[in-house]
C-alpha atoms as a PDB file:
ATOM      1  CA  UNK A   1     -23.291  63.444   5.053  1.00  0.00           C
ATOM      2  CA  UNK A   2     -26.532  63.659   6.559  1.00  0.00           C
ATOM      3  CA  UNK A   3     -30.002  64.022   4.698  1.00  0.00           C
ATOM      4  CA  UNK A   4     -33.134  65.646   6.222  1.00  0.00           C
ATOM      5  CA  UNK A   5     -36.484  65.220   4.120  1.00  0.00           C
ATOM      6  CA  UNK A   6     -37.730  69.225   4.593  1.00  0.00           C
ATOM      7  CA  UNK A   7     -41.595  69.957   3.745  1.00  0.00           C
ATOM      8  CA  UNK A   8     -41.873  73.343   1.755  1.00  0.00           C
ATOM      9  CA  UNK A   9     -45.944  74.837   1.525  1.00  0.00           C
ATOM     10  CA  UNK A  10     -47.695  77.725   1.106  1.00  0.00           C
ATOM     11  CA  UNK A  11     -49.275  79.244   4.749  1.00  0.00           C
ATOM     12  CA  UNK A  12     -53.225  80.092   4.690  1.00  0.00           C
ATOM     13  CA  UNK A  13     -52.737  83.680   4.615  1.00  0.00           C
ATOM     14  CA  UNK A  14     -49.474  83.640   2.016  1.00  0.00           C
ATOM     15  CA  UNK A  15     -45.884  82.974   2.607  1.00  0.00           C
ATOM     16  CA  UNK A  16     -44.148  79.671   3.205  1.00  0.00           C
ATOM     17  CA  UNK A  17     -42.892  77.569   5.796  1.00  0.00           C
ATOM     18  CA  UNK A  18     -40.148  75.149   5.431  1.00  0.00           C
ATOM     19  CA  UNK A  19     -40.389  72.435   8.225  1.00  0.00           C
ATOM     20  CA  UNK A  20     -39.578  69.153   9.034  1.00  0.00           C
ATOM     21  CA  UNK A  21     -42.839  68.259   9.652  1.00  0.00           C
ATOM     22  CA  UNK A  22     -45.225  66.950   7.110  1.00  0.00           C
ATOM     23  CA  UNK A  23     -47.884  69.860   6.009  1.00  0.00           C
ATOM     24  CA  UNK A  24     -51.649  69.521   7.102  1.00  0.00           C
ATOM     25  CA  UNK A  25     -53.184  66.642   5.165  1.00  0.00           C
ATOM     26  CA  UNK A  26     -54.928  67.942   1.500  1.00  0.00           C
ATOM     27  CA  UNK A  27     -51.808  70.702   1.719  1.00  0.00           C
ATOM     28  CA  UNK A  28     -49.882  70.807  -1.180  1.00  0.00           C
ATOM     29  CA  UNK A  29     -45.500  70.632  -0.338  1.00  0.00           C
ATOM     30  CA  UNK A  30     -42.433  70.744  -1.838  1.00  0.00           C
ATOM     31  CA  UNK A  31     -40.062  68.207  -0.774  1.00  0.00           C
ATOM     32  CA  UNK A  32     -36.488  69.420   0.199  1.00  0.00           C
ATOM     33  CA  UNK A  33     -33.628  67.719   1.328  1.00  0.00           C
ATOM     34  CA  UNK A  34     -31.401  69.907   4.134  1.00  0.00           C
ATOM     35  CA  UNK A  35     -27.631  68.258   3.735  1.00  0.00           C
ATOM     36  CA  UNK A  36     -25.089  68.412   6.378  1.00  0.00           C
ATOM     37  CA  UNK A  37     -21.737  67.448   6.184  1.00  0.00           C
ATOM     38  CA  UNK A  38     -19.990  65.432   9.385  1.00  0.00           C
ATOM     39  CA  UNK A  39     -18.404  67.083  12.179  1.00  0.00           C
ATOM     40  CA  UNK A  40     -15.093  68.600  10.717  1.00  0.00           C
ATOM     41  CA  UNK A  41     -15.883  67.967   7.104  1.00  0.00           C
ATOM     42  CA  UNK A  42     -17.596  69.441   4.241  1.00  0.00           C
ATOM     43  CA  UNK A  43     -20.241  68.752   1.233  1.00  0.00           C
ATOM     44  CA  UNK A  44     -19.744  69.938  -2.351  1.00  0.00           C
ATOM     45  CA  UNK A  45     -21.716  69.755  -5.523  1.00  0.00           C
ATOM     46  CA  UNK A  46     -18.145  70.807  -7.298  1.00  0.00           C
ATOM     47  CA  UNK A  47     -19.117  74.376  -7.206  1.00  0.00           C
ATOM     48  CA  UNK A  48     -20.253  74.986  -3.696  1.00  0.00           C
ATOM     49  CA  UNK A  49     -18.029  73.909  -0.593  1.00  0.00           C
ATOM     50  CA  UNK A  50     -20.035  74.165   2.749  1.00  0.00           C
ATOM     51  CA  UNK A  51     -21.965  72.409   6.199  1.00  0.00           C
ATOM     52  CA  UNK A  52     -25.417  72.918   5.598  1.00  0.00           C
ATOM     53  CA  UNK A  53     -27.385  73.446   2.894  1.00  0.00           C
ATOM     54  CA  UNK A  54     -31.118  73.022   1.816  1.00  0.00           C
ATOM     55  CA  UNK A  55     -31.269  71.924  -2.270  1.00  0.00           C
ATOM     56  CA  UNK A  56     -34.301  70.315  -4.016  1.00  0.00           C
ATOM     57  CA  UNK A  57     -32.070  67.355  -4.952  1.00  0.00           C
ATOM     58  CA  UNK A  58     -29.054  65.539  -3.304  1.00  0.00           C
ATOM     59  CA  UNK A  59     -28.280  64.083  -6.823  1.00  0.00           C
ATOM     60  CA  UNK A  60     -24.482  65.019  -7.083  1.00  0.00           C
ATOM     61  CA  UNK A  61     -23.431  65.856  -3.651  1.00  0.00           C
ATOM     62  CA  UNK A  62     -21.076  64.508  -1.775  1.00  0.00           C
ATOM     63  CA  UNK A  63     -18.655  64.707   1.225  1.00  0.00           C
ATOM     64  CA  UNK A  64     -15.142  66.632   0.589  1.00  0.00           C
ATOM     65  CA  UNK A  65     -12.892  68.001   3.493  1.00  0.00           C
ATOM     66  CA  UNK A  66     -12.427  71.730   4.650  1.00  0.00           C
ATOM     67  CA  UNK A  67     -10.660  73.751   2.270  1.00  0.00           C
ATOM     68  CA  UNK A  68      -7.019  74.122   3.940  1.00  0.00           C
ATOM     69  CA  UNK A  69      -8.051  77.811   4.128  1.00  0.00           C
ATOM     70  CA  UNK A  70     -11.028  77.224   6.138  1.00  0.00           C
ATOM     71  CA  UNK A  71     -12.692  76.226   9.104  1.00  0.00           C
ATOM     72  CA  UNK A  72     -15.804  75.225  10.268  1.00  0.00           C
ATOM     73  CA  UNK A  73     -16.533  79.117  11.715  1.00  0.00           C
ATOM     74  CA  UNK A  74     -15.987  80.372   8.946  1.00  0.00           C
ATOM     75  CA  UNK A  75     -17.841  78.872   6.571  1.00  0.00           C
ATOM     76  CA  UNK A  76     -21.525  79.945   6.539  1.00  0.00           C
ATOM     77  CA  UNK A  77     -24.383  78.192   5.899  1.00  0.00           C
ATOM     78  CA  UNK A  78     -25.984  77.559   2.287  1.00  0.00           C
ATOM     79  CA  UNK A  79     -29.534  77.569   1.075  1.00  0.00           C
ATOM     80  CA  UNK A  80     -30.204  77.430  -2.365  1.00  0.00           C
END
């Protein structure tokens, strides 16, 4: 499994942008982690078996296999 440090802040203006890229410095962010599970595998917490998926923590996660029933088209992306 892969981990991406994501940087979640609030626009000028309202809204917010998640990015890879740090915010402007004196910006207040919310640090995110975007998993993704190697190429013809999955990631589960124990509840949720997917690809991708942004979570506040990678506590618990961890690499699993595709569900016989599934493959890698046809399981979509998670954000939570």
């Amino acid at each position: 499994m892969k981990r991406k440090i994501l940087y979640k802040y609030e626009r000028d203006g309202g809204g917010y942008t998640v990015s890879p890229e740090k915010p402007p410095e004196g910006k207040d962010f919310w640090r995110r982690y975007r998993l993704i599970a190697e190429e013809g595998k999955a990631i589960t917490n124990g509840e949720i078996i997917t690809q991708v998926i942004d979570v506040k923590s990678y506590a618990g996660w961890r690499d699993c296999d595709l569900p016989p029933e599934e493959t890698e088209e046809s399981i979509d992306e998670g954000i939570q």
